[in-house]
PDB file of N, CA and C in Angstrom:
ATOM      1  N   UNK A   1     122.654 108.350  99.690  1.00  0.00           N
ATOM      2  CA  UNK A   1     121.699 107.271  99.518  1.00  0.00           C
ATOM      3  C   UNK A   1     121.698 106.876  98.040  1.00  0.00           C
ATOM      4  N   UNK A   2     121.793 105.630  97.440  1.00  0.00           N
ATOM      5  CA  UNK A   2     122.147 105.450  96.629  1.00  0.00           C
ATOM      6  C   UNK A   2     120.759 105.204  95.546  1.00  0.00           C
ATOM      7  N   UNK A   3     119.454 104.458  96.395  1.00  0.00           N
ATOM      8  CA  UNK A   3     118.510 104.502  95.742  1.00  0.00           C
ATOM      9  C   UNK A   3     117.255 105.277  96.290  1.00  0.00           C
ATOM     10  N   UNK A   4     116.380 105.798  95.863  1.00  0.00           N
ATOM     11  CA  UNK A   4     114.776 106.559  96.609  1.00  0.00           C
ATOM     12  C   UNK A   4     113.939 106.008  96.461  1.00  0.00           C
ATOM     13  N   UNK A   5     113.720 104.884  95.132  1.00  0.00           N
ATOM     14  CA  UNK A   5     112.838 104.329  95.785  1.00  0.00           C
ATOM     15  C   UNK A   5     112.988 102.546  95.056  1.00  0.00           C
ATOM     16  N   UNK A   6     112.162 101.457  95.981  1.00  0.00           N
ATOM     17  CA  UNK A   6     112.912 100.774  95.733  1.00  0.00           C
ATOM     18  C   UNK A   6     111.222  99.553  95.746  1.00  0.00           C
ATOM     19  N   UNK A   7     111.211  98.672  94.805  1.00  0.00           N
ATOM     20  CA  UNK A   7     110.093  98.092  95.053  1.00  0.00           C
ATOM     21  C   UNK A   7     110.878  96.470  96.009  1.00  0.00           C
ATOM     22  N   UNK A   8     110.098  96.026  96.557  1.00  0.00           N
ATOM     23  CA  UNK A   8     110.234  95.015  97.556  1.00  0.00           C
ATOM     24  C   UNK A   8     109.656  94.105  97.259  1.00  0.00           C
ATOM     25  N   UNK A   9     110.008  92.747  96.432  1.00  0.00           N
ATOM     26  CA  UNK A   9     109.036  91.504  96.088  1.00  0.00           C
ATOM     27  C   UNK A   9     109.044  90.511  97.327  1.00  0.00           C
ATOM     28  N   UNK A  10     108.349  89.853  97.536  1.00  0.00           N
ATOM     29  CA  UNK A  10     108.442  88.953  99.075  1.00  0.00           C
ATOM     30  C   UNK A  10     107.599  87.620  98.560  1.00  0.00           C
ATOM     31  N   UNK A  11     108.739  86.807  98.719  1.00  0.00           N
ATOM     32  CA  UNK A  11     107.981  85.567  98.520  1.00  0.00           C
ATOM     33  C   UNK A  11     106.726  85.109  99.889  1.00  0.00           C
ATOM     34  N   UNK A  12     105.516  84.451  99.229  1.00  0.00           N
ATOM     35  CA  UNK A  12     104.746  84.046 100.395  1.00  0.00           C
ATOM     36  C   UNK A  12     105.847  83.045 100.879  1.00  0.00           C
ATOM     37  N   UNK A  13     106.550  82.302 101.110  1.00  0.00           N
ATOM     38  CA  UNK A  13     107.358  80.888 101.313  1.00  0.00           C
ATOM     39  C   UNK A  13     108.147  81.641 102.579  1.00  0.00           C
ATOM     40  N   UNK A  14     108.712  82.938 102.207  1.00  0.00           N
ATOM     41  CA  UNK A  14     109.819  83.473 102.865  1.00  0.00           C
ATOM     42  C   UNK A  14     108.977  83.937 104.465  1.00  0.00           C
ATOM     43  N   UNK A  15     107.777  83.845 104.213  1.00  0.00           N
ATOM     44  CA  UNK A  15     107.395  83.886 105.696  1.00  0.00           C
ATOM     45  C   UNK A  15     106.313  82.683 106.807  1.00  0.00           C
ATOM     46  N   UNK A  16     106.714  81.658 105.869  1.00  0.00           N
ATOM     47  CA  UNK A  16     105.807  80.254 106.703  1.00  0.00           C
ATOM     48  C   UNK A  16     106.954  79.901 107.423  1.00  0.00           C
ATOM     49  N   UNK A  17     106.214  78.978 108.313  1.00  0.00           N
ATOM     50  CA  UNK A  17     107.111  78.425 109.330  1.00  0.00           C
ATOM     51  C   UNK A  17     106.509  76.913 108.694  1.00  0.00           C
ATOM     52  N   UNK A  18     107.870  75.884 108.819  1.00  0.00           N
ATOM     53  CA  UNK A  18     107.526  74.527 108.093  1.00  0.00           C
ATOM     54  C   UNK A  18     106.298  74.676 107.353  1.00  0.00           C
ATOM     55  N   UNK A  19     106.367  75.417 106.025  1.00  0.00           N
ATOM     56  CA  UNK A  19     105.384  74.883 105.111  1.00  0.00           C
ATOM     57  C   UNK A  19     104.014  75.624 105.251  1.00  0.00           C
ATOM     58  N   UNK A  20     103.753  75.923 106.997  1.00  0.00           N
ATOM     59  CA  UNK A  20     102.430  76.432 106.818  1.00  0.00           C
ATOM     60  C   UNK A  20     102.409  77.536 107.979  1.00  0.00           C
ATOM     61  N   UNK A  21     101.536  78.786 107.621  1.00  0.00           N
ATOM     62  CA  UNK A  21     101.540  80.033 108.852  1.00  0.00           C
ATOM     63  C   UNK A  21     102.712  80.795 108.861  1.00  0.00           C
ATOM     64  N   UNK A  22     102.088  81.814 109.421  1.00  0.00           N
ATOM     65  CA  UNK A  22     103.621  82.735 109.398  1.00  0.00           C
ATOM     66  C   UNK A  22     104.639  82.680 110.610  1.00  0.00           C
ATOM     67  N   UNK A  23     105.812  82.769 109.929  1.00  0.00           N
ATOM     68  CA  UNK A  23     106.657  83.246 110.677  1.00  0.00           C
ATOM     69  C   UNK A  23     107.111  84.269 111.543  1.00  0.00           C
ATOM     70  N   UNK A  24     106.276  84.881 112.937  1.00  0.00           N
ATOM     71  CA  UNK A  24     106.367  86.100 113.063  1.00  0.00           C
ATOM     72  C   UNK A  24     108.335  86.362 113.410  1.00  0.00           C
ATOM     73  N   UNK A  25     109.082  85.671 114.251  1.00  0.00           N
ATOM     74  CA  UNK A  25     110.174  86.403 113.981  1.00  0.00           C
ATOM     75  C   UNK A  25     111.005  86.503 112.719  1.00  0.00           C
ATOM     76  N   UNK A  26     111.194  86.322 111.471  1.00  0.00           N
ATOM     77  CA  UNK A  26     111.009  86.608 110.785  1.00  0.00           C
ATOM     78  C   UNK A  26     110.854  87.629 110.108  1.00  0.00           C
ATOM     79  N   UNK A  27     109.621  87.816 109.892  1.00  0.00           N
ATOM     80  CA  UNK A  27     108.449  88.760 109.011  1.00  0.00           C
ATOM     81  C   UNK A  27     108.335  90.262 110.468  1.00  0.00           C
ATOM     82  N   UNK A  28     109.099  90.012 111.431  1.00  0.00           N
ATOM     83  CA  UNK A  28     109.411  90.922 112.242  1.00  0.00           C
ATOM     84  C   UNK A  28     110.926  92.130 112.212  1.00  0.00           C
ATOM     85  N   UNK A  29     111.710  90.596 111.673  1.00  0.00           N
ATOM     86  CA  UNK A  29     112.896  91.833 111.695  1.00  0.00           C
ATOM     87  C   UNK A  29     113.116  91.894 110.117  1.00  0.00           C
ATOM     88  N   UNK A  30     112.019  91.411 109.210  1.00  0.00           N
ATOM     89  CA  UNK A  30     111.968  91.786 107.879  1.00  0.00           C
ATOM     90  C   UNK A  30     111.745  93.767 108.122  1.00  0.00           C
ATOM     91  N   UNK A  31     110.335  93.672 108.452  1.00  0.00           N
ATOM     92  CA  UNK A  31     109.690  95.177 109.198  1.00  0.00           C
ATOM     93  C   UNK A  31     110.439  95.790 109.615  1.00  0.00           C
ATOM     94  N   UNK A  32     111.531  95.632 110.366  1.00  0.00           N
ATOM     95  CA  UNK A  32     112.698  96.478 110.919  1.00  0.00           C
ATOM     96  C   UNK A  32     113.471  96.669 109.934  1.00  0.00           C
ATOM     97  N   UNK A  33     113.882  96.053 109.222  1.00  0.00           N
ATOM     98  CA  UNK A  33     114.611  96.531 108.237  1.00  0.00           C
ATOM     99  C   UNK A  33     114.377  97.295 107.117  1.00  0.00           C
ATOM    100  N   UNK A  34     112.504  97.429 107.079  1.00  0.00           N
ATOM    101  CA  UNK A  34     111.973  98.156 105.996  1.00  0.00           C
ATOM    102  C   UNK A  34     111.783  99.139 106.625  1.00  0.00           C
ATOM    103  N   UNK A  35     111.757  99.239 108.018  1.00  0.00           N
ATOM    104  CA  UNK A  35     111.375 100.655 108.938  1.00  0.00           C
ATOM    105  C   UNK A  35     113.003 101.262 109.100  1.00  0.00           C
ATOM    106  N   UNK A  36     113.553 100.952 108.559  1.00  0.00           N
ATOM    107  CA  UNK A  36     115.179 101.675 108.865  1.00  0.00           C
ATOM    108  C   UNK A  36     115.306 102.236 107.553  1.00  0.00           C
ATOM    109  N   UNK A  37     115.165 101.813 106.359  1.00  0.00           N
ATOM    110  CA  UNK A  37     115.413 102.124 105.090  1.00  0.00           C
ATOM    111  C   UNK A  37     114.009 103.528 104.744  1.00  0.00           C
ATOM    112  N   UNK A  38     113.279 103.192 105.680  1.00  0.00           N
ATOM    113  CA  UNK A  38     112.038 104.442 105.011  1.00  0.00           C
ATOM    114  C   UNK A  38     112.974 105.331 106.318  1.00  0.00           C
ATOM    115  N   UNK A  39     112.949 105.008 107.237  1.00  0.00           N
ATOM    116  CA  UNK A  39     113.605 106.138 108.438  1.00  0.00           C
ATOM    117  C   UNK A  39     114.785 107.077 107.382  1.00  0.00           C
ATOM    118  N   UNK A  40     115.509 106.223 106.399  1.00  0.00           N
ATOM    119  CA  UNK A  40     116.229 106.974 105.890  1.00  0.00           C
ATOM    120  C   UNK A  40     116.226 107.824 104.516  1.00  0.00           C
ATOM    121  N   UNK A  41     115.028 107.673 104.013  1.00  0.00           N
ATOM    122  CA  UNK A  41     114.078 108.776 103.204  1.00  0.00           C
ATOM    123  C   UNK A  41     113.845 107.461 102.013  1.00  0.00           C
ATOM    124  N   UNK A  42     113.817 106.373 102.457  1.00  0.00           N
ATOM    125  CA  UNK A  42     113.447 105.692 101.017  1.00  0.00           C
ATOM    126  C   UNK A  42     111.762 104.649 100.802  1.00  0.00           C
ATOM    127  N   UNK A  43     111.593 105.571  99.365  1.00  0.00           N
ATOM    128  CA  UNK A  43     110.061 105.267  99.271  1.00  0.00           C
ATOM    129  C   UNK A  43     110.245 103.555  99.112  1.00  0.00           C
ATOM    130  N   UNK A  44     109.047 102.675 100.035  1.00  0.00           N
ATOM    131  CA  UNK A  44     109.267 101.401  99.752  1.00  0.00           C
ATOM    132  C   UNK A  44     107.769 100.823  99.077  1.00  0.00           C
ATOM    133  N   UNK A  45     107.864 100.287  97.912  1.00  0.00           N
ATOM    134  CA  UNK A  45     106.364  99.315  97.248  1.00  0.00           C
ATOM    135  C   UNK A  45     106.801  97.864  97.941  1.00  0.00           C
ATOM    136  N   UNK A  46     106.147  97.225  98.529  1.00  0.00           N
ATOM    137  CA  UNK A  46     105.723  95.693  98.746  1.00  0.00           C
ATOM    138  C   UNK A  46     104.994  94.986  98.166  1.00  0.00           C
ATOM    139  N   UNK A  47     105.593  94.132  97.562  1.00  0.00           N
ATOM    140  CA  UNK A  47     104.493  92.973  96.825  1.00  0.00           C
ATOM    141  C   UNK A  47     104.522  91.217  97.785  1.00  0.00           C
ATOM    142  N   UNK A  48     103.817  91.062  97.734  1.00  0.00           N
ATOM    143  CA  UNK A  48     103.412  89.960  98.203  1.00  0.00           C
ATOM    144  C   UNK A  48     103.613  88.683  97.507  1.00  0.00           C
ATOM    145  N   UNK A  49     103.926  87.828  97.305  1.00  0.00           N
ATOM    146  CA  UNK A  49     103.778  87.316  96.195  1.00  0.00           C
ATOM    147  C   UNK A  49     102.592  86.045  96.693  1.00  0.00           C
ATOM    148  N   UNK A  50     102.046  85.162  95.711  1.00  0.00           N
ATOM    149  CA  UNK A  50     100.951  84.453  95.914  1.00  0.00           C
ATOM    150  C   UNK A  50     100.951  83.008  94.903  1.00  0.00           C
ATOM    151  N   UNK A  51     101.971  82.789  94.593  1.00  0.00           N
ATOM    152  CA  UNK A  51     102.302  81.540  94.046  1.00  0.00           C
ATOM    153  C   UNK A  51     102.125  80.713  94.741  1.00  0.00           C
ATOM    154  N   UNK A  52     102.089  80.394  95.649  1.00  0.00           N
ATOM    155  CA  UNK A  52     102.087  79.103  96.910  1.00  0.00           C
ATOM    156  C   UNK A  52     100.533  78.745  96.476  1.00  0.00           C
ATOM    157  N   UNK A  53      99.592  80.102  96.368  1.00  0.00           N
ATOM    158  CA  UNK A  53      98.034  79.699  96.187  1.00  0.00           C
ATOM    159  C   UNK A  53      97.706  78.521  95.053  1.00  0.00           C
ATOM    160  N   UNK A  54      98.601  78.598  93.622  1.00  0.00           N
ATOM    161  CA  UNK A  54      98.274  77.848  92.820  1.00  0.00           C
ATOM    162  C   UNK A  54      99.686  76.379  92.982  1.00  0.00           C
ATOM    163  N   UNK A  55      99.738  76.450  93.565  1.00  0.00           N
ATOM    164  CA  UNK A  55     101.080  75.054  93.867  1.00  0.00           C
ATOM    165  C   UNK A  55     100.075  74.078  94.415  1.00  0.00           C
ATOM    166  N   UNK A  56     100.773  72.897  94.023  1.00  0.00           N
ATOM    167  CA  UNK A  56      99.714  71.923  95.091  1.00  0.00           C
ATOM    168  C   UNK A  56      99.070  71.129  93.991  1.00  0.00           C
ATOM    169  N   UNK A  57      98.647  69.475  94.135  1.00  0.00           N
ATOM    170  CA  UNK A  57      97.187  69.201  93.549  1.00  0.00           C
ATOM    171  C   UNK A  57      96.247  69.703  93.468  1.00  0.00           C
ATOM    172  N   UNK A  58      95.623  70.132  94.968  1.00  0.00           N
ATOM    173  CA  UNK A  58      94.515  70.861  94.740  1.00  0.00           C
ATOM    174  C   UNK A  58      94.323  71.943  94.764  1.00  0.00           C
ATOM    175  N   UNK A  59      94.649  72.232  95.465  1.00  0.00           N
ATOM    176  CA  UNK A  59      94.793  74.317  95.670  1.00  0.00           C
ATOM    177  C   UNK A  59      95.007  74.791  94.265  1.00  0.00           C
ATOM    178  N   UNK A  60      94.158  75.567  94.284  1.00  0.00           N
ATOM    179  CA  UNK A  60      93.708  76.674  93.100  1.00  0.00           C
ATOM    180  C   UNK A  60      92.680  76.204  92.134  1.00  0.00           C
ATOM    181  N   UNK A  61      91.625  75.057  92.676  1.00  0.00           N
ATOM    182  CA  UNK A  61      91.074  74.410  91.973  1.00  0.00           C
ATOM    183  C   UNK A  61      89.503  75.371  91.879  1.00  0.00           C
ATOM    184  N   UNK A  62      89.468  75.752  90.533  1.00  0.00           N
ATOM    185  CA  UNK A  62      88.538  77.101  90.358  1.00  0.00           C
ATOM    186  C   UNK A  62      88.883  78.517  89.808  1.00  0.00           C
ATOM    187  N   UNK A  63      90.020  78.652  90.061  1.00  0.00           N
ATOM    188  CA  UNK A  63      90.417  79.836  90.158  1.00  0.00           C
ATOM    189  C   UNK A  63      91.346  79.842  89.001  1.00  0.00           C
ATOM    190  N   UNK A  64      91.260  81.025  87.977  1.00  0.00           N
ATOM    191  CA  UNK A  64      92.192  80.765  87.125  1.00  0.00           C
ATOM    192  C   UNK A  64      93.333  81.997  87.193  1.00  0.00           C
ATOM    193  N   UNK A  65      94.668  81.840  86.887  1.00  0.00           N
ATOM    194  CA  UNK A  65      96.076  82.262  87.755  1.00  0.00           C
ATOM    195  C   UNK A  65      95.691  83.767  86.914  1.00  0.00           C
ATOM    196  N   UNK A  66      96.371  84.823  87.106  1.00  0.00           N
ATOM    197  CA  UNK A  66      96.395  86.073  86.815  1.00  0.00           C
ATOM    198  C   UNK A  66      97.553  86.179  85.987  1.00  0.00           C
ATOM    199  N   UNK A  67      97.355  86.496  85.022  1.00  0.00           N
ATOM    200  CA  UNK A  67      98.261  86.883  84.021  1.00  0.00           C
ATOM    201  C   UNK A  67      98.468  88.656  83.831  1.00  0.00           C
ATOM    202  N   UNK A  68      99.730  89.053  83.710  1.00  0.00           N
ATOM    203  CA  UNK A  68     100.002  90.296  83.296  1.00  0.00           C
ATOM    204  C   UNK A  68     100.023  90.709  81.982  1.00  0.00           C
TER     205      UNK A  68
END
């Protein structure tokens, strides 16, 4: 096994269907593929990502973006 552990970034985009809602097949055999890689001893972090929230005219109106 070449890596143990491995962090996982996921765009929000990579699981809408046209633009809006999720994609369950998809975001289904995403899961299978993260359930094969832990089946094979590897620690997995998931991040989500949340850029889509501040895209847009209005969306994110209030809210100020998170900086690291």
């Amino acid at each position: 096994m070449k890596y143990k552990r491995v962090l996982l970034k996921l765009s929000g985009e990579f699981m809408t269907a046209s633009g809006f809602g999720i994609q369950p097949e998809a975001t289904k055999a995403l899961a299978q593929e993260i359930k094969k890689a832990h089946d094979l001893g590897v620690q997995i972090a998931i991040v989500v990502g949340g850029g889509n929230f501040w895209r847009g005219a209005k969306q994110g109106v209030g809210m100020d973006r998170a900086s690291a």
